[in-house]
C-alpha atoms as a PDB file:
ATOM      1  CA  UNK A   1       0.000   0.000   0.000  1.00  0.00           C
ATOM      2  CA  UNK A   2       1.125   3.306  -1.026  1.00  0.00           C
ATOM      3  CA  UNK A   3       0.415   6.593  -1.268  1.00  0.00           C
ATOM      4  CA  UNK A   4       2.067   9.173  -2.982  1.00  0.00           C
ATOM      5  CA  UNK A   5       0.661  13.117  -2.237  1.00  0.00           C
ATOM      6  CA  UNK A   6       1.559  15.828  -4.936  1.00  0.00           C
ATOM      7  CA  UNK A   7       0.296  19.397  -5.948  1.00  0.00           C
ATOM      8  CA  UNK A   8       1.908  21.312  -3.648  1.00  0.00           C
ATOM      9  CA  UNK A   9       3.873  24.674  -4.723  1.00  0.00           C
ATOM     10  CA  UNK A  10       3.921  28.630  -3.721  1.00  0.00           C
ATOM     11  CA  UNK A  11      -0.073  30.546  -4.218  1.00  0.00           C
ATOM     12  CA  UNK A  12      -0.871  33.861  -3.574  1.00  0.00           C
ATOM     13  CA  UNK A  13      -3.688  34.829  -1.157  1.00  0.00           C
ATOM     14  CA  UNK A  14      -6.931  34.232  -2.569  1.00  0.00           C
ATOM     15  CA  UNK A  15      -5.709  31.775  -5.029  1.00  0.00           C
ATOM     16  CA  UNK A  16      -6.189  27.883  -5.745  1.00  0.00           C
ATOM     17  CA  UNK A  17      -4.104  25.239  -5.935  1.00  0.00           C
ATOM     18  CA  UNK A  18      -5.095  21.432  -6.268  1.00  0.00           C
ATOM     19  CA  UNK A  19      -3.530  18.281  -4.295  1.00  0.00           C
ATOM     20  CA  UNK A  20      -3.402  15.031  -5.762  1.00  0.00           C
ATOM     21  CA  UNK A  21      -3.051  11.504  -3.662  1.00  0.00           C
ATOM     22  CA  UNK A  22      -2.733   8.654  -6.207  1.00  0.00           C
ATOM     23  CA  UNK A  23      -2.696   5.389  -4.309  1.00  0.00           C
ATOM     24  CA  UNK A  24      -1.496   1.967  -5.087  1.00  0.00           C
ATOM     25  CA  UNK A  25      -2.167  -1.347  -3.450  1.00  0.00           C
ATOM     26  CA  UNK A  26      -5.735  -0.384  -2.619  1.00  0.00           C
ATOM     27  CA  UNK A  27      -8.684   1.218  -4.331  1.00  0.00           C
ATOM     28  CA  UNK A  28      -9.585   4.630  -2.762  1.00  0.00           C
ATOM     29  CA  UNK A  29     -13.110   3.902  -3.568  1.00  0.00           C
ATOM     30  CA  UNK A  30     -12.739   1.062  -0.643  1.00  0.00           C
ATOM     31  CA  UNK A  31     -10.930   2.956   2.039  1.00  0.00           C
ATOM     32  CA  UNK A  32     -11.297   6.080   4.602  1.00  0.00           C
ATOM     33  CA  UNK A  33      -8.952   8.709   2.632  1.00  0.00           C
ATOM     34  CA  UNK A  34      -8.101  12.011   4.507  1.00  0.00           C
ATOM     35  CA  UNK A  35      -6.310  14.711   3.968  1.00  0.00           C
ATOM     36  CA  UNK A  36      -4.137  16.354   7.325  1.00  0.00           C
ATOM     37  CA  UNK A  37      -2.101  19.151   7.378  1.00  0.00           C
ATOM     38  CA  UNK A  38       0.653  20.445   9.490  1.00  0.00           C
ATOM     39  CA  UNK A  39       1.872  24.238  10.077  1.00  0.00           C
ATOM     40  CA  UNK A  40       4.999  25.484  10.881  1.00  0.00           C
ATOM     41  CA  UNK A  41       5.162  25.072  15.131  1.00  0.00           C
ATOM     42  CA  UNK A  42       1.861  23.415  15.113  1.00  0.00           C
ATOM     43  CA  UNK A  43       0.161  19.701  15.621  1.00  0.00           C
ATOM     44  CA  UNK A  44      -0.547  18.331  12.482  1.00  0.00           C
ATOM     45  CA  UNK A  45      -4.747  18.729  12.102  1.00  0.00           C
ATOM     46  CA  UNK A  46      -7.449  16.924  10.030  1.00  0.00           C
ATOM     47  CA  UNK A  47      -8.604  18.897   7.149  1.00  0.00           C
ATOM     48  CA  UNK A  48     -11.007  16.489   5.386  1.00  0.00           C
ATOM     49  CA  UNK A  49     -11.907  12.918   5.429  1.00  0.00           C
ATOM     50  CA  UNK A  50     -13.765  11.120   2.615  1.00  0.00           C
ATOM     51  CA  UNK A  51     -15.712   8.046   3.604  1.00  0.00           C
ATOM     52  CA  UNK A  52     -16.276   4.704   1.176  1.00  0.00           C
ATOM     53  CA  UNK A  53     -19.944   5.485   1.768  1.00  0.00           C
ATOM     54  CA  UNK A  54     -19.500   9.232  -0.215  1.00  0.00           C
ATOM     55  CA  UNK A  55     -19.539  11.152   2.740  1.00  0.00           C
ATOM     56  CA  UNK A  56     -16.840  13.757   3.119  1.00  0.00           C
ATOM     57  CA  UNK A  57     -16.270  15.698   6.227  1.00  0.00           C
ATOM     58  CA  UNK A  58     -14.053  19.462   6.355  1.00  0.00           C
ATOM     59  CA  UNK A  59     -12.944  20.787   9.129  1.00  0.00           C
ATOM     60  CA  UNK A  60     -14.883  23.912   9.911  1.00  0.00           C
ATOM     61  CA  UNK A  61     -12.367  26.649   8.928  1.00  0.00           C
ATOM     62  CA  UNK A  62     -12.352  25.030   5.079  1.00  0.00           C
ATOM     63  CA  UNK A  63     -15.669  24.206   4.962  1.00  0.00           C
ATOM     64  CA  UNK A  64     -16.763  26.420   1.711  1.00  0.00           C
ATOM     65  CA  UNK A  65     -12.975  27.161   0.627  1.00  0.00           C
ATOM     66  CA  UNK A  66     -11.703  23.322  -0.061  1.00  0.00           C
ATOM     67  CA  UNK A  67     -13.273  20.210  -1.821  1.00  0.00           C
ATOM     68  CA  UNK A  68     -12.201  16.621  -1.526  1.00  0.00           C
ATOM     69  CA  UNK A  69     -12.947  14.274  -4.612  1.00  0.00           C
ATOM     70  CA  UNK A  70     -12.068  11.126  -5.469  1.00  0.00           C
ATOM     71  CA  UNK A  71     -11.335   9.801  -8.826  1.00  0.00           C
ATOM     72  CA  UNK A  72     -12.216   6.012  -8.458  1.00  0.00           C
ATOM     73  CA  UNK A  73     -10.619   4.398 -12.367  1.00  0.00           C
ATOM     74  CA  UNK A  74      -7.984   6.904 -11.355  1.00  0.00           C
ATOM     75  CA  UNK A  75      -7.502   5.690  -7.740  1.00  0.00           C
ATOM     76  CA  UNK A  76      -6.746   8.924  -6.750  1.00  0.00           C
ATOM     77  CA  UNK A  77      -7.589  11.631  -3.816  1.00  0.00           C
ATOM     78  CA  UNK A  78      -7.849  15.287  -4.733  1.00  0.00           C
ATOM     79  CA  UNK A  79      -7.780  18.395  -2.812  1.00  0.00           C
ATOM     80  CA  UNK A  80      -9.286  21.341  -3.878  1.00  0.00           C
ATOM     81  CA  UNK A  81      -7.997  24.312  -2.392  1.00  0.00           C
ATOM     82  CA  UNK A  82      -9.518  27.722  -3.321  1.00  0.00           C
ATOM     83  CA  UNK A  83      -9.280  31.305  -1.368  1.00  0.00           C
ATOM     84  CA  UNK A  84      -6.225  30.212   0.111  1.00  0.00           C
ATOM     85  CA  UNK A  85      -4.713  31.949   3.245  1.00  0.00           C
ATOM     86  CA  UNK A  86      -2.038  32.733   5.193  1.00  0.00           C
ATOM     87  CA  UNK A  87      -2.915  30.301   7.913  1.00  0.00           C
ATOM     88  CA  UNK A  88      -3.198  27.544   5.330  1.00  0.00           C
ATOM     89  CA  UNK A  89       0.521  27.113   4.745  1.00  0.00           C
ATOM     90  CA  UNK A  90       1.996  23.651   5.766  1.00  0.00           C
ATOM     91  CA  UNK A  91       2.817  20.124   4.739  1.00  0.00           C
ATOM     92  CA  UNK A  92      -0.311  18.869   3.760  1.00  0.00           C
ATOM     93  CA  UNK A  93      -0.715  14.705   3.234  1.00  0.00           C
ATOM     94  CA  UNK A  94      -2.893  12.020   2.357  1.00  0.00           C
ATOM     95  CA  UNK A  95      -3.389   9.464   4.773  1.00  0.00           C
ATOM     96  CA  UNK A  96      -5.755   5.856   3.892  1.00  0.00           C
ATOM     97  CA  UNK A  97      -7.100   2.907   6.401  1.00  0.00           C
ATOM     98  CA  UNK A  98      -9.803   0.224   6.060  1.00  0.00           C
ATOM     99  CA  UNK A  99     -12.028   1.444   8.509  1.00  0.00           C
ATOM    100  CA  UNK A 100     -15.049   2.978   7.232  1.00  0.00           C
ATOM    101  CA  UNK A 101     -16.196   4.672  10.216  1.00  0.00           C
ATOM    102  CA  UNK A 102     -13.366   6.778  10.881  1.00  0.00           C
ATOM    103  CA  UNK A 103     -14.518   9.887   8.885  1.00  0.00           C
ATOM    104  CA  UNK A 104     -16.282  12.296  10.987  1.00  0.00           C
ATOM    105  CA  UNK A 105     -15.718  10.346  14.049  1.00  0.00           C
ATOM    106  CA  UNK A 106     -15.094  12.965  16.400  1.00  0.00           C
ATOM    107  CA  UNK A 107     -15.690  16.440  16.079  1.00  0.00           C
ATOM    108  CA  UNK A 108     -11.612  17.281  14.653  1.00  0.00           C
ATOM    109  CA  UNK A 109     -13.410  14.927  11.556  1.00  0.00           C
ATOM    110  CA  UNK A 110     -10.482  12.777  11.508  1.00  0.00           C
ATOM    111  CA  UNK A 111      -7.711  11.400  13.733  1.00  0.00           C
ATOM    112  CA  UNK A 112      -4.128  10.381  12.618  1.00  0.00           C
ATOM    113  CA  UNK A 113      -3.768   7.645  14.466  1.00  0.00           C
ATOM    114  CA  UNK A 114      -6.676   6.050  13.168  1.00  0.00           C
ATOM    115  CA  UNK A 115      -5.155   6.106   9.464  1.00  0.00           C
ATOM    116  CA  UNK A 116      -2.820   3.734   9.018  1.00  0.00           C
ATOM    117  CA  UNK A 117      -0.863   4.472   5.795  1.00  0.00           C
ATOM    118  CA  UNK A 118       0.772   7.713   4.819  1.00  0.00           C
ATOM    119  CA  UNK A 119       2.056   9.509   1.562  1.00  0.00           C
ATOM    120  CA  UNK A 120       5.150  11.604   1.999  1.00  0.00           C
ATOM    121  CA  UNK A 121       3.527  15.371   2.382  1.00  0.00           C
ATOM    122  CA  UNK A 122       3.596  17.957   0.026  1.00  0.00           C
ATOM    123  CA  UNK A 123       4.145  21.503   1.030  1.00  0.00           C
ATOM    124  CA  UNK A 124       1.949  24.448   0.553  1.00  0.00           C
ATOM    125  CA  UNK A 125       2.898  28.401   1.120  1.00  0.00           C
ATOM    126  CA  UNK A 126       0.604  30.912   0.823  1.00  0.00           C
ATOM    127  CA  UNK A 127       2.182  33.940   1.023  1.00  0.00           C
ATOM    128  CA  UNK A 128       2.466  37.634  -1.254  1.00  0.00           C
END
């Protein structure tokens, strides 16, 4: 099982930028995928979780800026990231387990040690 997280770069505030998670050894269609991202100085913190079932949970402060996808033939994650700011620079990565009821189990949507397989991070700065 792999995953391998991509998209990152440099974006202006206000701008958009688009993750990708392919995955191998698994179909993403099958599995909890979420995304988690880490600041600089700060605990690394769910940002979205998509369930096998189709539900997909954000965490509240990207709730109307980001969208998670799938892309099932493509067995890949996406992240949509749109009216990006400041606050959102970090390492941002994928992260996959078995468990279908780990989405939106607790309030933070998604905890990291439930996931059990990790891409690398990719590293997003939002900055003018």
């Amino acid at each position: 099982v792999q995953l391998q997280a991509s998209g990152g770069g440099s974006v202006q505030p206000g701008g958009s930028l688009r993750l990708s998670c392919a995955a191998s050894g698994f179909s993403v269609g099958r599995f909890s995928i979420a995304w988690f991202r880490q600041a600089p100085g700060k605990q690394r913190e769910a940002v979205s979780c998509f369930s096998p079932f189709g539900t997909i949970y954000y965490a509240e402060t990207m709730k109307g800026r980001f969208t998670m996808s799938k892309d099932i033939y493509g067995n890949t994650a996406y992240l949509e990231m749109n009216n990006v700011k400041a606050e959102d620079t970090g390492v941002y990565y994928c992260a996959a387990t078995g468990r279908t009821d780990r989405c939106g189990a607790t309030p933070t949507v998604a905890v990291e040690d439930d996931f059990d397989y990790w891409g690398q991070g990719t590293l997003v700065t939002v900055s003018s």
